[in-house]
N, C-alpha and C. Protein backbone atom coordinates (compact mmCIF):
# COMPACT_ATOMS: atom_id res chain seq x y z
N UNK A 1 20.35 1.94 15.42
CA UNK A 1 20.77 2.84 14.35
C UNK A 1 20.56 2.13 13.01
N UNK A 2 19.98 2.86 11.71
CA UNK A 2 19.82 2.64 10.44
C UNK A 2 21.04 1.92 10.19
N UNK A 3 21.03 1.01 8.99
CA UNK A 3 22.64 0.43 8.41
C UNK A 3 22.69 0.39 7.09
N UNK A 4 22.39 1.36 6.30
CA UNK A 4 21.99 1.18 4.93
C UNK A 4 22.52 0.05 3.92
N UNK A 5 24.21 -0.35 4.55
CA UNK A 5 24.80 -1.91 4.17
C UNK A 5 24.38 -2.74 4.80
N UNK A 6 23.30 -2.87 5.57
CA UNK A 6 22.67 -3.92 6.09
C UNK A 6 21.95 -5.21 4.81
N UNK A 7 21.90 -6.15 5.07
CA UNK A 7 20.81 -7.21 4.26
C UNK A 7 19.91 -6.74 4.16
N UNK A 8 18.49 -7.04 3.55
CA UNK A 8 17.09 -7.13 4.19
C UNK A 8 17.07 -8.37 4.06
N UNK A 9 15.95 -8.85 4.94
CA UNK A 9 15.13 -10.25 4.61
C UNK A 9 14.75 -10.48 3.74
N UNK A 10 14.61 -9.84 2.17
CA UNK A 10 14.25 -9.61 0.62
C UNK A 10 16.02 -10.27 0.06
N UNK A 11 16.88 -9.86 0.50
CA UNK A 11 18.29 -10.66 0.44
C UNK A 11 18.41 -11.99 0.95
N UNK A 12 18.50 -11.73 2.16
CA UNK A 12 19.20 -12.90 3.17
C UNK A 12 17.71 -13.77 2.74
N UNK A 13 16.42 -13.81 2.68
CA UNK A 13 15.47 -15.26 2.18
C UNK A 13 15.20 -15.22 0.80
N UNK A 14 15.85 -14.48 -0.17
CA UNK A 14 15.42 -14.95 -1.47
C UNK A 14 14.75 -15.89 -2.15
N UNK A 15 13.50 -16.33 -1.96
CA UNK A 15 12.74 -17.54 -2.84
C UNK A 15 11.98 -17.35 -3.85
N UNK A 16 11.85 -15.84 -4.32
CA UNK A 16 11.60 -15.31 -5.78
C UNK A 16 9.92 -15.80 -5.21
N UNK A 17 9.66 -15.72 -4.25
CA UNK A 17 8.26 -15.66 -4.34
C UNK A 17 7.81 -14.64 -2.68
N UNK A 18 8.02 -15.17 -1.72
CA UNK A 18 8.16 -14.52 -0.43
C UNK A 18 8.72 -12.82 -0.31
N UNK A 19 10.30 -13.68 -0.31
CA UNK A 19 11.10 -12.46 -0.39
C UNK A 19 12.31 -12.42 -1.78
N UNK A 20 11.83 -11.49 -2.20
CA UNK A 20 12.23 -10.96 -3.60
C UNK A 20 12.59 -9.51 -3.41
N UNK A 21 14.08 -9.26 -3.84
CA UNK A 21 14.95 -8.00 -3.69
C UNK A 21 14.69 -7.00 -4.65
N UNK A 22 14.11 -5.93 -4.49
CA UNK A 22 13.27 -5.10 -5.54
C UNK A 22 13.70 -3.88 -5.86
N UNK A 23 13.45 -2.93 -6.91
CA UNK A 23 14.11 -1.76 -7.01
C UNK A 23 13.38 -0.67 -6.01
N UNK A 24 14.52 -0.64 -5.68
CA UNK A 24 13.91 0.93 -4.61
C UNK A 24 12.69 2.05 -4.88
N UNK A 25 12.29 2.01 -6.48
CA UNK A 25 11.52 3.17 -6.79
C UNK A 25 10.29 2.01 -6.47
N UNK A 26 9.55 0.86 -6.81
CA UNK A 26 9.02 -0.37 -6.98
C UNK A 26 8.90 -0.12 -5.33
N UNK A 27 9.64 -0.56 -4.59
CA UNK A 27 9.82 -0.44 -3.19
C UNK A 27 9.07 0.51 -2.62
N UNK A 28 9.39 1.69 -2.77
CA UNK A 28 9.08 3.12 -2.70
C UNK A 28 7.13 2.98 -2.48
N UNK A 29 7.04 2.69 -3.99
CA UNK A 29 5.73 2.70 -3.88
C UNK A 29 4.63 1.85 -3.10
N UNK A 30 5.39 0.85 -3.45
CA UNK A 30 4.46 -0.52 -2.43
C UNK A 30 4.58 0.20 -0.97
N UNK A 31 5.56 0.78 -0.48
CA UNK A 31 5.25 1.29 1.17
C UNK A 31 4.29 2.61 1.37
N UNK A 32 4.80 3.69 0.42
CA UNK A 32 3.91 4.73 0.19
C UNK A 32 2.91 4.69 0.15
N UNK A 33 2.10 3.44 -0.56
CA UNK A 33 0.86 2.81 -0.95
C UNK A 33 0.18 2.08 0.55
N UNK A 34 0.89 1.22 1.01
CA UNK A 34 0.63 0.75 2.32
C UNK A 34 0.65 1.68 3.46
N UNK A 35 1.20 2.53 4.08
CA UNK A 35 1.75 3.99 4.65
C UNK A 35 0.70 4.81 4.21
N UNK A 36 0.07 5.05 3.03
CA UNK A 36 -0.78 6.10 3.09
C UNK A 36 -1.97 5.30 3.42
N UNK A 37 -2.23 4.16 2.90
CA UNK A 37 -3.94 3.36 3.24
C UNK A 37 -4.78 4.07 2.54
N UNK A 38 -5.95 4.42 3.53
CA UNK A 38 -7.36 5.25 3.02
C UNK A 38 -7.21 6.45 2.88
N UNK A 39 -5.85 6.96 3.30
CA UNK A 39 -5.86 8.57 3.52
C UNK A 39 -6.21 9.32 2.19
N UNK A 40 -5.22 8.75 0.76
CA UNK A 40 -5.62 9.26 -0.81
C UNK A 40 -7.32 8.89 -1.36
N UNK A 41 -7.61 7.96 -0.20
CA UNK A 41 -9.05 7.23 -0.97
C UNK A 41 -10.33 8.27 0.12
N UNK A 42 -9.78 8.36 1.43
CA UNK A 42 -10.67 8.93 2.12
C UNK A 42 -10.65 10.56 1.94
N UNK A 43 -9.43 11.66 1.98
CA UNK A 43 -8.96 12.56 1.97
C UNK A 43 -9.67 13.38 0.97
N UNK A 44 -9.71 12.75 -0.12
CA UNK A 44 -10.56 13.56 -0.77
C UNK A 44 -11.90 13.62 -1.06
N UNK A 45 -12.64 12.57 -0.91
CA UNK A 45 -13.80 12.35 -0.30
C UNK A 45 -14.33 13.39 0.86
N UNK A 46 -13.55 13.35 1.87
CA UNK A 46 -13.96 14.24 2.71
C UNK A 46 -13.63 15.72 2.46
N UNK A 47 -13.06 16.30 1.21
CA UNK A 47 -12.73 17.52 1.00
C UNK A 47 -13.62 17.64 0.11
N UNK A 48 -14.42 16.58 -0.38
CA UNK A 48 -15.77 17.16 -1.63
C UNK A 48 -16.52 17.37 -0.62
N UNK A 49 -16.83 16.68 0.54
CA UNK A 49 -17.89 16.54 1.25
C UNK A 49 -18.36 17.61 2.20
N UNK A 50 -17.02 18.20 2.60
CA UNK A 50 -16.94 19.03 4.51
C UNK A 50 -15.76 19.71 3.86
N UNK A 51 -15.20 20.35 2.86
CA UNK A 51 -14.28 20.78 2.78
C UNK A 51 -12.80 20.59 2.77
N UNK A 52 -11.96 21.54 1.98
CA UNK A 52 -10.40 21.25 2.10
C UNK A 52 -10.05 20.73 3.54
N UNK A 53 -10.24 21.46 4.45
CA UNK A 53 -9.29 21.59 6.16
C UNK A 53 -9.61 20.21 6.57
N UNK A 54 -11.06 19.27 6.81
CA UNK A 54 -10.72 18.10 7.14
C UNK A 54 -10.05 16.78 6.81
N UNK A 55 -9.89 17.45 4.82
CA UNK A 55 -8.87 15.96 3.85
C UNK A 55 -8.12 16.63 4.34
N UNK A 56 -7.67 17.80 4.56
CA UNK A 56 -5.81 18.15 4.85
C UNK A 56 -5.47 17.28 6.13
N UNK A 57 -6.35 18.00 7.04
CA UNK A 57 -6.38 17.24 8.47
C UNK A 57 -5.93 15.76 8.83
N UNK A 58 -6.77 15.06 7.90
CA UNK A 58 -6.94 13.36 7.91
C UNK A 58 -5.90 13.34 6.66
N UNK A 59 -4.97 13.88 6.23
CA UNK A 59 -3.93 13.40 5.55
C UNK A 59 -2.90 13.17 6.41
N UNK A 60 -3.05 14.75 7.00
CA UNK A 60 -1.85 15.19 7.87
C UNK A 60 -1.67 14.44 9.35
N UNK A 61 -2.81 14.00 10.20
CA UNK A 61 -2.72 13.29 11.20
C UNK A 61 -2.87 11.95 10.59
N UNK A 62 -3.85 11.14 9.85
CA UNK A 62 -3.82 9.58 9.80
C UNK A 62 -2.44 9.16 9.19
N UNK A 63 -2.13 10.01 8.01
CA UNK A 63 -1.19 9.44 7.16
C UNK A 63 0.41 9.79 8.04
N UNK A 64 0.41 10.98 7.69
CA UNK A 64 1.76 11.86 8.18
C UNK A 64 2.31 10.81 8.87
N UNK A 65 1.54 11.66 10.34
CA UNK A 65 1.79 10.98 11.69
C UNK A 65 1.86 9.72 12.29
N UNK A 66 0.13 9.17 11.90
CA UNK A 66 0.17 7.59 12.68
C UNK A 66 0.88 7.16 11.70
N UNK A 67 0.40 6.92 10.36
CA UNK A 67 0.59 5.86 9.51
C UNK A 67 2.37 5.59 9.41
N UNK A 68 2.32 6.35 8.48
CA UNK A 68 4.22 6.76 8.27
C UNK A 68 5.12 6.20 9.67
N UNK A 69 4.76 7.24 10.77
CA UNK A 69 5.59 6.47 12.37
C UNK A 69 5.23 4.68 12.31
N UNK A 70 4.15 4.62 12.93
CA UNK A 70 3.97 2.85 12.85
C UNK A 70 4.34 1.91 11.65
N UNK A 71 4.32 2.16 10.40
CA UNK A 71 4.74 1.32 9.42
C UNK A 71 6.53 1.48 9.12
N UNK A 72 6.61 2.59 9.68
CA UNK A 72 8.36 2.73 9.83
C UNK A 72 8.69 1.79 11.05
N UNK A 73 8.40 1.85 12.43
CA UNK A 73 8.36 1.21 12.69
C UNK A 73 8.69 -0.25 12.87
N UNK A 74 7.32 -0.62 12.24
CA UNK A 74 7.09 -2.12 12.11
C UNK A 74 7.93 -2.62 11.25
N UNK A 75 8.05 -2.22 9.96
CA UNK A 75 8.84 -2.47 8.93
C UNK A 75 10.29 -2.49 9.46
N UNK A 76 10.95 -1.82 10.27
CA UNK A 76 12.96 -1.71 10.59
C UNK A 76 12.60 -2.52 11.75
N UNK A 77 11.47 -2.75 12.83
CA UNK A 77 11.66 -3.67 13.59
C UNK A 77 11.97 -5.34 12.81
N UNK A 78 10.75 -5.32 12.66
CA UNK A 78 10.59 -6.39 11.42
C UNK A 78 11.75 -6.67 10.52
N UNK A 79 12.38 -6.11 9.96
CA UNK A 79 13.75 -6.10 9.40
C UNK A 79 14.90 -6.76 9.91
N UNK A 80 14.98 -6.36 11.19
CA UNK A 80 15.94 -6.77 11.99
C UNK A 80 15.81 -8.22 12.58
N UNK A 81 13.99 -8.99 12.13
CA UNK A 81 13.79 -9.92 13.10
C UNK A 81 13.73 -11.04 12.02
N UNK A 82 14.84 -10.83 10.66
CA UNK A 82 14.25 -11.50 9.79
C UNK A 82 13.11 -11.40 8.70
N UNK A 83 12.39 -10.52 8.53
CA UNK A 83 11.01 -10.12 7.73
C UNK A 83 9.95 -10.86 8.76
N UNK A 84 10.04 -11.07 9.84
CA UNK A 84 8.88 -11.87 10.65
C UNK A 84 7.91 -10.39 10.78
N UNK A 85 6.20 -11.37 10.65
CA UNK A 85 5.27 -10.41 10.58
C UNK A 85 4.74 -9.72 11.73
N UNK A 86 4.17 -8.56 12.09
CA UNK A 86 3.62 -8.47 13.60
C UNK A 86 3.54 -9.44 14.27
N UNK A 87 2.18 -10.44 14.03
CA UNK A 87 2.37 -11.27 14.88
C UNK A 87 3.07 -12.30 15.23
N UNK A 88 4.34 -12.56 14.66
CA UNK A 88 5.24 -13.39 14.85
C UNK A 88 5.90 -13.05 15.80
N UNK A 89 6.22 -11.69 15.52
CA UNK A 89 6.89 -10.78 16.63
C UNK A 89 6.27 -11.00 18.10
N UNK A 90 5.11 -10.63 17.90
CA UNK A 90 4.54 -10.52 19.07
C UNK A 90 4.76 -12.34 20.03
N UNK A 91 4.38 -13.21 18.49
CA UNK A 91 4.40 -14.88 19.22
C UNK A 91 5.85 -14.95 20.14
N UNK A 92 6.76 -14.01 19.39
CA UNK A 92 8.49 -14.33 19.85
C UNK A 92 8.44 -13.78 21.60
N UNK A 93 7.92 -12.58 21.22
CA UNK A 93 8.53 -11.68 22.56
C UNK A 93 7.49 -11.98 24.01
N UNK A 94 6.15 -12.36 23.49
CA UNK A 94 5.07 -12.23 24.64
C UNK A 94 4.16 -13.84 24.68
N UNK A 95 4.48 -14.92 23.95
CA UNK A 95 4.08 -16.32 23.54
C UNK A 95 3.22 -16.74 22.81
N UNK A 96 2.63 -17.55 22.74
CA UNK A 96 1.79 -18.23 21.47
C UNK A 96 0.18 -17.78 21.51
N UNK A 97 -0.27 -17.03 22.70
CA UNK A 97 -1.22 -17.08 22.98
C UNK A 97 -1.65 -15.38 22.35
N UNK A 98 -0.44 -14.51 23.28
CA UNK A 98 -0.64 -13.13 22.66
C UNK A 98 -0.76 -13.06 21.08
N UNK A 99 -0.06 -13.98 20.42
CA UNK A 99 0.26 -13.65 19.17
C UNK A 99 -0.47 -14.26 18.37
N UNK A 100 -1.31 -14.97 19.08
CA UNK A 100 -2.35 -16.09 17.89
C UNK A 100 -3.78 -14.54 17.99
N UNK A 101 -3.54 -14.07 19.44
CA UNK A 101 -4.88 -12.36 19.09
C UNK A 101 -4.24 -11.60 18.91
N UNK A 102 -2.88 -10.98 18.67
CA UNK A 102 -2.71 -10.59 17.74
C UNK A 102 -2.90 -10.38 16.14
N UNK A 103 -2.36 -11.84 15.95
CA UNK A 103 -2.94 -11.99 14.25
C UNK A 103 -4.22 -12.39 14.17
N UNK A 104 -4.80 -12.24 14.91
CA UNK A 104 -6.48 -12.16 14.91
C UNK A 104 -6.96 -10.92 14.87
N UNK A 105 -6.42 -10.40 15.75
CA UNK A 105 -6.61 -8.83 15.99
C UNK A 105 -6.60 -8.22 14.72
N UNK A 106 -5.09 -8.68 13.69
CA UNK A 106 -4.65 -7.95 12.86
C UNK A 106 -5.27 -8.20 11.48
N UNK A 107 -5.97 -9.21 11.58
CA UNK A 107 -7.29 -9.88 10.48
C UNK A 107 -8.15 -9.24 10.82
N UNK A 108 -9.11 -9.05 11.99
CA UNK A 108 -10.20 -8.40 11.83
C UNK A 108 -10.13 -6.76 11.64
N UNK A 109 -9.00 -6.44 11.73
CA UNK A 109 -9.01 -4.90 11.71
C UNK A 109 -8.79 -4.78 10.46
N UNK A 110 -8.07 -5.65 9.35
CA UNK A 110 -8.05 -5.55 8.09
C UNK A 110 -9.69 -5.81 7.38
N UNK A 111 -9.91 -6.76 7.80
CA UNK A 111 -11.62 -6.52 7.27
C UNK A 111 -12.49 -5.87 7.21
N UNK A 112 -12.63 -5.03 8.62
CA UNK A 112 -13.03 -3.44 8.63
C UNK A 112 -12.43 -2.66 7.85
N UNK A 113 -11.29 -2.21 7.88
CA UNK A 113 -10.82 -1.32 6.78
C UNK A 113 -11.22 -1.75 5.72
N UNK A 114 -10.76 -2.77 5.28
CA UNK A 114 -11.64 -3.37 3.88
C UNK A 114 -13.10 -2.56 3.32
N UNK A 115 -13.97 -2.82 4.54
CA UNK A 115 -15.27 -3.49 4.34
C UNK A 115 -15.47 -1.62 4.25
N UNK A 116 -15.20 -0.62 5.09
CA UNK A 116 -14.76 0.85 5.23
C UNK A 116 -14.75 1.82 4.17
N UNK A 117 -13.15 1.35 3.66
CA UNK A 117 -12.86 1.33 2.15
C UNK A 117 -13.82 1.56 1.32
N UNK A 118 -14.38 0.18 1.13
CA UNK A 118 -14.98 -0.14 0.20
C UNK A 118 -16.21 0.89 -0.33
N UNK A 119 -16.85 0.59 1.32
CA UNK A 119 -18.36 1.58 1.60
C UNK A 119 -18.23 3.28 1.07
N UNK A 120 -17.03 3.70 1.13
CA UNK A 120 -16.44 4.64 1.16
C UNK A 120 -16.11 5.10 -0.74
N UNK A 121 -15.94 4.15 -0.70
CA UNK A 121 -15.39 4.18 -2.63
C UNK A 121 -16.96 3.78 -3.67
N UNK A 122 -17.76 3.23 -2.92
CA UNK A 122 -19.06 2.87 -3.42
C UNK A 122 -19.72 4.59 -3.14
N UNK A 123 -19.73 4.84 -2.28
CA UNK A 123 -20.81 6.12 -1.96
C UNK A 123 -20.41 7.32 -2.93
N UNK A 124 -18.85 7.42 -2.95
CA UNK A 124 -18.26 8.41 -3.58
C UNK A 124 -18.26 8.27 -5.56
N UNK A 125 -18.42 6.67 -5.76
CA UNK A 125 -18.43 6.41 -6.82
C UNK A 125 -20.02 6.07 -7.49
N UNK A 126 -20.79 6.16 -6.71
CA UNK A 126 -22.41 6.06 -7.16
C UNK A 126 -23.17 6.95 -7.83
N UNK A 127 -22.96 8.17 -7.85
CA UNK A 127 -23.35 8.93 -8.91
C UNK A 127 -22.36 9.65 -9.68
N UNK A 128 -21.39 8.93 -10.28
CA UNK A 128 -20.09 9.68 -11.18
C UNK A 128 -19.63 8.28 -12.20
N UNK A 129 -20.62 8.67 -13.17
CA UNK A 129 -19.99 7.69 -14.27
C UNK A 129 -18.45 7.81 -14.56
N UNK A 130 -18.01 9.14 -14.59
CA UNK A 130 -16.58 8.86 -14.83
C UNK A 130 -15.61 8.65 -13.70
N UNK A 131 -15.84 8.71 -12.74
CA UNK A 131 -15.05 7.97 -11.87
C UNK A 131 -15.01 6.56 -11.73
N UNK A 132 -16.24 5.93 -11.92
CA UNK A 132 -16.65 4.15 -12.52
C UNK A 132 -15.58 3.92 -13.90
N UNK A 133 -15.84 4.83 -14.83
CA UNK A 133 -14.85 4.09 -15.79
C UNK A 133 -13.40 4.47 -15.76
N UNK A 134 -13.15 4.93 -14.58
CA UNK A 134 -11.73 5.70 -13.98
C UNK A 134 -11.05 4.51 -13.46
N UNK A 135 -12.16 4.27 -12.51
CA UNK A 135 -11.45 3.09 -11.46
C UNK A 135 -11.33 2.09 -12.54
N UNK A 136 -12.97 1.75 -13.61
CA UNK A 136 -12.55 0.08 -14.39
C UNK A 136 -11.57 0.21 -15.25
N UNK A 137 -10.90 1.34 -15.45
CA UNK A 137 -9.77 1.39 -16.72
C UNK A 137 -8.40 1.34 -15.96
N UNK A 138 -8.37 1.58 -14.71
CA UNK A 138 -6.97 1.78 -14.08
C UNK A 138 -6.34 0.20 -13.32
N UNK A 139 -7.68 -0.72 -13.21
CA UNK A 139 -7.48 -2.19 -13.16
C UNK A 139 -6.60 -3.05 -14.35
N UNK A 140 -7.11 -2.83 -15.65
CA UNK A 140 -6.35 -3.86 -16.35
C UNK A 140 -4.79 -3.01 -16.67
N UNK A 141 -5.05 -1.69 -16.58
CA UNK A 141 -3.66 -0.78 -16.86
C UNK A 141 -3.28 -1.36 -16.57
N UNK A 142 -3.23 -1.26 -14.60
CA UNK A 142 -2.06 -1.96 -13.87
C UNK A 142 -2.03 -2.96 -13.83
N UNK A 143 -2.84 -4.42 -14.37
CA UNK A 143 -2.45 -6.00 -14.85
C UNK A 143 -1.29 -5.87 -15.84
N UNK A 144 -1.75 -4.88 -16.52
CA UNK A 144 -0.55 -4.56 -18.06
C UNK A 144 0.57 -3.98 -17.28
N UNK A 145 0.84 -3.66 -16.53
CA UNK A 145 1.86 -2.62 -15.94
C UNK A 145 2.88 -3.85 -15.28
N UNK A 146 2.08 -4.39 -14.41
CA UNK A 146 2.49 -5.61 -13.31
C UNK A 146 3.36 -6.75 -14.65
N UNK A 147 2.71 -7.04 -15.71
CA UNK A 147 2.68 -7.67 -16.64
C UNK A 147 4.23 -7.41 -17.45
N UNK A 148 3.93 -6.26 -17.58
CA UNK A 148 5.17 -5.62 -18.40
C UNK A 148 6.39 -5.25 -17.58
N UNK A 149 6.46 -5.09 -16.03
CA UNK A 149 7.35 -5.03 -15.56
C UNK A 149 7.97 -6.42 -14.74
N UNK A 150 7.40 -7.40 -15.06
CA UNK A 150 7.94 -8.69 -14.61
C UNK A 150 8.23 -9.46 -15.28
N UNK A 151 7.72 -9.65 -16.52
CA UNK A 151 7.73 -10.56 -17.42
C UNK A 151 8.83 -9.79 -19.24
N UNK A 152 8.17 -8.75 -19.27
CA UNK A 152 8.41 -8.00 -20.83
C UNK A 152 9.42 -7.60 -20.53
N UNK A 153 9.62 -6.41 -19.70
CA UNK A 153 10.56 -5.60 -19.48
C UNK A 153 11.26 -5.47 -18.14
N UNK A 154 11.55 -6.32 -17.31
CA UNK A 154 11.84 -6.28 -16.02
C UNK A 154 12.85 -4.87 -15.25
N UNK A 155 12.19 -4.16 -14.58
CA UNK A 155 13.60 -3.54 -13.80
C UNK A 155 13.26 -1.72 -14.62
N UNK A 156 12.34 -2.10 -15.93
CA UNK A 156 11.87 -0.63 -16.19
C UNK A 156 10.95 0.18 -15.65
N UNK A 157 11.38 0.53 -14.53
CA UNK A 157 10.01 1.22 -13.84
C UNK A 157 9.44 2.53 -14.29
N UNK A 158 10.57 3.28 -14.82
CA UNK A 158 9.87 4.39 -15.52
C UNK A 158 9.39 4.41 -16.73
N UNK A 159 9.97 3.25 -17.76
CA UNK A 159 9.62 3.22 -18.72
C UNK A 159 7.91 2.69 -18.63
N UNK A 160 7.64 1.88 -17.53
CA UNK A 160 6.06 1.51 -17.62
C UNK A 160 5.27 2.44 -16.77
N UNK A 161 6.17 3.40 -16.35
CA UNK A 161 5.05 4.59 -15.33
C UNK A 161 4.60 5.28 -16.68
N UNK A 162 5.49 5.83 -17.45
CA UNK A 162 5.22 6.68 -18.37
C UNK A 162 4.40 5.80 -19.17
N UNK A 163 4.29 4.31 -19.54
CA UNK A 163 3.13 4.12 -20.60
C UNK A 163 1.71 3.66 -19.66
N UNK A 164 2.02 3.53 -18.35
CA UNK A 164 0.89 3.37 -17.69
C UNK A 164 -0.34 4.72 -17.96
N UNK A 165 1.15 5.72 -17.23
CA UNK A 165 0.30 7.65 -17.27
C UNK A 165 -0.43 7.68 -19.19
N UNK A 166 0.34 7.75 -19.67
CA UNK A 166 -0.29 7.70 -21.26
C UNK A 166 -1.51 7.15 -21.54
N UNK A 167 -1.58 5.39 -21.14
CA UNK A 167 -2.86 4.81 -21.19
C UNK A 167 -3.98 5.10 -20.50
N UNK A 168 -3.49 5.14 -19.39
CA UNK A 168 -4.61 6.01 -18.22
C UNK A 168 -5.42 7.72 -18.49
N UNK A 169 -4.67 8.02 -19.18
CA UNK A 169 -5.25 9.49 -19.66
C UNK A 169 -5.66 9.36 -21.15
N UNK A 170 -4.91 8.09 -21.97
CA UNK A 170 -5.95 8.14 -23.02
C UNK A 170 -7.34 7.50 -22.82
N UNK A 171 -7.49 6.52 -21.89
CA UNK A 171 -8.46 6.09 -21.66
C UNK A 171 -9.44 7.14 -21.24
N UNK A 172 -9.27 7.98 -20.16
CA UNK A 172 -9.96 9.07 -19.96
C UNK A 172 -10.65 10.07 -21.01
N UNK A 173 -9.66 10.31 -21.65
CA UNK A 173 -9.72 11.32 -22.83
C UNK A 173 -10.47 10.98 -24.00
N UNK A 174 -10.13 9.72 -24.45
CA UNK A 174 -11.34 9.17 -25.27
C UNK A 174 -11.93 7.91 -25.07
């Protein structure tokens, strides 16, 4: 069962570098972001391409379903085991051997997605100048964003969504 007065491992290991206790909206997004994956990057890609019904589709089954279940999951298992990563887990419960291909496993499947991704954001971004200066303007935003919410202004998350959204659409706009 959930314990919402529970610790996390962001509490109980505090080293301001590892695990660092964060605001829930901050929180929010980093999982939403991880939880959705390729689905916002692929989803619509495939709705310019083949239509609405297969981005709905591949929102609704990759993201919804797998993604969301398994990273819930992993994450409250994980929670409970200390913040230990998949394959730690796996080293704990099944020995050193499962868990060394595990986190092998869990490297090479990140490189594919990577490499996926990427191929995926290149094809879609090769003939659309303004999506090129979409993506190169939304990089230093969020250096400035990351910037301003750790260092300038700590703990304001809306105050730097709203000047992120501003910069990001003036950049667009002119």
């Amino acid at each position: 069962k959930l314990d919402p007065t529970r610790a996390t491992p962001a509490v109980i290991n505090n080293d301001g570098l590892n695990y660092v206790p964060t605001n829930r909206y901050v929180l929010f997004g980093h999982h939403f972001a991880a939880i959705a994956g390729a689905g916002p990057l692929v989803g619509p890609v495939l709705a310019a391409q083949m239509g609405y019904l297969p981005g709905t589709l591949w929102l609704l089954a990759g993201v919804v379903l797998a993604g969301a279940v398994q990273d819930f999951m992993v994450l409250f298992i994980s929670s409970r085991r200390n913040g230990a990563s998949l394959g730690e887990m796996i080293k704990e419960e099944m020995g050193p051997v499962p868990g060394t291909i595990a986190l092998f496993g869990c490297f090479l499947i990140m490189i594919i997605i990577l490499a996926v991704l990427a191929l995926i954001v290149v094809k879609a971004l090769a003939e659309s100048p303004w999506g090129v200066f979409t993506v190169c303007s939304t990089v230093p935003i969020a250096l400035f964003m990351g910037i301003y919410m750790r260092f300038i202004r700590p703990g304001r998350v809306g105050e730097v969504s709203v000047i992120g959204i501003v910069l990001l659409v003036a950049s667009i706009y002119f």
